[in-house]
N, C-alpha and C. Protein backbone atom coordinates (compact mmCIF):
# COMPACT_ATOMS: atom_id res chain seq x y z
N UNK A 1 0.84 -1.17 0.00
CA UNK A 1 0.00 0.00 0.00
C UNK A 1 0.89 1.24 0.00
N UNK A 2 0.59 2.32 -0.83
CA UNK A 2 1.30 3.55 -0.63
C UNK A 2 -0.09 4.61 -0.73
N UNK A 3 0.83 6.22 -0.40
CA UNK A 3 -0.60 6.89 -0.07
C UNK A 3 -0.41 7.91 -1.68
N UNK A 4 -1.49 7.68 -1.81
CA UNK A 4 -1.47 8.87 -2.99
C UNK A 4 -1.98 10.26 -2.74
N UNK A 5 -1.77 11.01 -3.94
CA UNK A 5 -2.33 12.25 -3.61
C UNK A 5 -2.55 13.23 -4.72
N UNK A 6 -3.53 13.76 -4.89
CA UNK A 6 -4.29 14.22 -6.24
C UNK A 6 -4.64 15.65 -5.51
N UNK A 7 -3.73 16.32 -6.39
CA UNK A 7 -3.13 18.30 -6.47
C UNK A 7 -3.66 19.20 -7.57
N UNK A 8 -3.96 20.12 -7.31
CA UNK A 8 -4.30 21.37 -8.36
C UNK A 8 -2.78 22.01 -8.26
N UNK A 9 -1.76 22.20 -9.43
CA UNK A 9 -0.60 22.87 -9.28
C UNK A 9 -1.72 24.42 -9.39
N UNK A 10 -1.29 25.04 -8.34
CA UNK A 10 -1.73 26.76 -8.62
C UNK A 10 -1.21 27.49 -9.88
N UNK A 11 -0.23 27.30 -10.21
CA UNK A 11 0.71 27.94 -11.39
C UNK A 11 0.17 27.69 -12.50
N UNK A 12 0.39 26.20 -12.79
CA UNK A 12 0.26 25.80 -14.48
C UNK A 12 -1.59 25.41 -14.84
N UNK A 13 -2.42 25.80 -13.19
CA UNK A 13 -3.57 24.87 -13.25
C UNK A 13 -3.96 23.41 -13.78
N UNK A 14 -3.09 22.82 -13.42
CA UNK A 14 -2.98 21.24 -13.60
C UNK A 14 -2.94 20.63 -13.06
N UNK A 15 -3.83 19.28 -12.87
CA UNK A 15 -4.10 18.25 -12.01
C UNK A 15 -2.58 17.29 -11.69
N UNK A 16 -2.16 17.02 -10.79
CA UNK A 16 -1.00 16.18 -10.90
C UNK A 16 -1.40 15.20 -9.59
N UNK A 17 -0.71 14.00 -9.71
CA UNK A 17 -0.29 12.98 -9.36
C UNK A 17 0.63 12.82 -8.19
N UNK A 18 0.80 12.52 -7.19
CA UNK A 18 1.95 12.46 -6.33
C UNK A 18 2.08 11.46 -5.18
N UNK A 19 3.33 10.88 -5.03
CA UNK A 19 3.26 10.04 -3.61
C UNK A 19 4.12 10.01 -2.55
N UNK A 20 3.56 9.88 -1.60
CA UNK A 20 4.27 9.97 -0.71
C UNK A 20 5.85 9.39 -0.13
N UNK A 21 7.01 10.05 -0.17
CA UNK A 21 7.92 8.92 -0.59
C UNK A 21 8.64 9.14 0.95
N UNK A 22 8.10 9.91 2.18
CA UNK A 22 9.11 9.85 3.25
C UNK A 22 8.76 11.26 4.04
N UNK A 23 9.45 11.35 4.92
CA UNK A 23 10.02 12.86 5.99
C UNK A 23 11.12 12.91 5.74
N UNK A 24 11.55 14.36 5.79
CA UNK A 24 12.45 14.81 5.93
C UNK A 24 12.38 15.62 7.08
N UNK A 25 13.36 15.41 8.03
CA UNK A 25 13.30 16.03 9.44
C UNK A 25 11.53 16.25 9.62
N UNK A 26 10.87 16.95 9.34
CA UNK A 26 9.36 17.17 9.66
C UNK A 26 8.91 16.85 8.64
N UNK A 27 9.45 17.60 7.95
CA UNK A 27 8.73 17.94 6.24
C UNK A 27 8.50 16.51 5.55
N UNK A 28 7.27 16.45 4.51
CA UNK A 28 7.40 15.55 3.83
C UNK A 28 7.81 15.65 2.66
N UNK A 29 8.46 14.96 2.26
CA UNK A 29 8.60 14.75 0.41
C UNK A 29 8.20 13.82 -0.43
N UNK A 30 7.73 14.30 -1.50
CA UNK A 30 6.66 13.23 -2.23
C UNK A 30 7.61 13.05 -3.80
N UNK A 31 7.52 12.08 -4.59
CA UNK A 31 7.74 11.78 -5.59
C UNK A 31 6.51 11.60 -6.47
N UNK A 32 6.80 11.67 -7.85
CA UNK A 32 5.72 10.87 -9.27
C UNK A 32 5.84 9.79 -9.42
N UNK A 33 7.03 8.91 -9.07
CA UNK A 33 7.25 7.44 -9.47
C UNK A 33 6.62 6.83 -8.15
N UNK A 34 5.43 5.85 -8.84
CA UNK A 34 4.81 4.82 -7.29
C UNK A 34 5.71 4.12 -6.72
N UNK A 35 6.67 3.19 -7.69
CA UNK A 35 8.06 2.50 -7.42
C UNK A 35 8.89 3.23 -6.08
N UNK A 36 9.26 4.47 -6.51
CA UNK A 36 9.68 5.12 -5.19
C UNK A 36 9.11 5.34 -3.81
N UNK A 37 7.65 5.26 -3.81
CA UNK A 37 6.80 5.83 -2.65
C UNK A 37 6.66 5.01 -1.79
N UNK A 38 7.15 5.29 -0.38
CA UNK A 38 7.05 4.20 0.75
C UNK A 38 6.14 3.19 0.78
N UNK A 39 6.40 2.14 0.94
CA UNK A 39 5.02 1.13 1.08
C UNK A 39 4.99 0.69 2.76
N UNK A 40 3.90 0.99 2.91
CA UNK A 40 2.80 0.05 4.08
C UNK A 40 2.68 -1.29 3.98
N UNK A 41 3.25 -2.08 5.19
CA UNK A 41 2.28 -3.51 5.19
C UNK A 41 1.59 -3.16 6.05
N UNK A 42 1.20 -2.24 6.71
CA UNK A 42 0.07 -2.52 8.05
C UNK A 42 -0.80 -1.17 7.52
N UNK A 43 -1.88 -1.24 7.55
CA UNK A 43 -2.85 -0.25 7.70
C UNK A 43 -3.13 1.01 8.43
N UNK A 44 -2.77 0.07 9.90
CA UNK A 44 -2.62 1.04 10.71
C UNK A 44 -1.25 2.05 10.53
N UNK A 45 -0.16 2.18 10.61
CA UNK A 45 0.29 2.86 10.38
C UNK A 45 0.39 3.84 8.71
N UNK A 46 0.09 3.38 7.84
CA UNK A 46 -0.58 4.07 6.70
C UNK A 46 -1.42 5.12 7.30
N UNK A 47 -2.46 5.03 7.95
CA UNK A 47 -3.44 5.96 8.30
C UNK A 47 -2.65 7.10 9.33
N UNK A 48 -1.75 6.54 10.22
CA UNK A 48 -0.88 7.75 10.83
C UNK A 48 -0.51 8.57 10.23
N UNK A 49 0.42 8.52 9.37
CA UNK A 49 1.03 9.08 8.50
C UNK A 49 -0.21 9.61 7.40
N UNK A 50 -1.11 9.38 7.41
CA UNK A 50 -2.32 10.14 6.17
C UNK A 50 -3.07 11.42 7.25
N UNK A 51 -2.75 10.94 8.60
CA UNK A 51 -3.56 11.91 9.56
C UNK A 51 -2.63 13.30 9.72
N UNK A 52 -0.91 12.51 9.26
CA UNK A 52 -0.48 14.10 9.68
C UNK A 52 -0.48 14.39 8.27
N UNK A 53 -0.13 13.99 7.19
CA UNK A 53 0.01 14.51 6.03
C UNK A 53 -1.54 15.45 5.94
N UNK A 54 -2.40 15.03 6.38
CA UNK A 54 -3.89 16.48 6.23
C UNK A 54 -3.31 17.58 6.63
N UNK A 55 -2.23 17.52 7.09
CA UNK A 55 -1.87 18.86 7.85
C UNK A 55 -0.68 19.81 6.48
N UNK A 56 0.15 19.22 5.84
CA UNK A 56 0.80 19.80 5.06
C UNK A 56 0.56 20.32 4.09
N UNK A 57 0.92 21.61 3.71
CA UNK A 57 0.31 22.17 2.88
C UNK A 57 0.97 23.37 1.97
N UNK A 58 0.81 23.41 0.89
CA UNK A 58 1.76 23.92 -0.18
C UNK A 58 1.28 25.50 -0.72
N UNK A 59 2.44 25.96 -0.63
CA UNK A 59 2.11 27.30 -1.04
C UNK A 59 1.64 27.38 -2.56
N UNK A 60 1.78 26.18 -3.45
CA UNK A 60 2.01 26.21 -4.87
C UNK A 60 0.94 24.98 -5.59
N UNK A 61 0.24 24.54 -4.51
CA UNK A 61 -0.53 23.40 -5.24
C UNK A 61 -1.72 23.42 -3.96
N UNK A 62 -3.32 23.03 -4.46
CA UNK A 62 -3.95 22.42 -3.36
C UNK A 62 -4.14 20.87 -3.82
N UNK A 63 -4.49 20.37 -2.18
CA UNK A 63 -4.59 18.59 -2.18
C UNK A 63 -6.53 18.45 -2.58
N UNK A 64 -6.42 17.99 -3.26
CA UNK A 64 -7.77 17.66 -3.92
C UNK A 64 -8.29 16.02 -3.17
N UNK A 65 -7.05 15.55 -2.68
CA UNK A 65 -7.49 14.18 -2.07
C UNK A 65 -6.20 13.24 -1.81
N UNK A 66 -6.48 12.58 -0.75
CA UNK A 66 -5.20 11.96 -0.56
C UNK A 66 -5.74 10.69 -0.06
N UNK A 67 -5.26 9.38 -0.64
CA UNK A 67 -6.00 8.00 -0.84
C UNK A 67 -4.85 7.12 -0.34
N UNK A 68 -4.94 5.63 0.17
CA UNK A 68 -4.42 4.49 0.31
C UNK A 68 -4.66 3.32 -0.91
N UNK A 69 -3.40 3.55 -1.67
CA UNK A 69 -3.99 2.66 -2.87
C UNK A 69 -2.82 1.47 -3.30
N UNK A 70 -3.44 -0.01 -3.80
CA UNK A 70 -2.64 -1.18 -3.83
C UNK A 70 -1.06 -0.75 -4.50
């Protein structure tokens, strides 16, 4: 399982794609490649990490939705 996440870029107005690939010290950083994006075996912790990611938020894109997908 990895978490996805579906963005309005503010700039180019374009829908994009993104996943979650880690923290950095607080911050998160996300990649385009699924291959790269952390995987979950447990559920429960997937959902931790989706509870703080509601919280991050980009000066340059909004989150349109952020999912747990195979």
């Amino acid at each position: 399982m990895i978490i996805q996440f579906h963005l309005l870029d503010k700039r180019s107005n374009t829908f994009t794609k993104v996943y979650f690939e880690g923290w950095n010290d607080r911050a998160p950083f996300f990649t385009n490649d699924p291959k790269k994006a952390k995987q979950y075996w447990q559920k429960k912790q997937a959902e931790e990490d989706m509870e703080l990611l509601k919280w991050a938020q980009s000066p340059i894109a909004i989150t349109l939705s952020i999912k747990l997908v195979q």
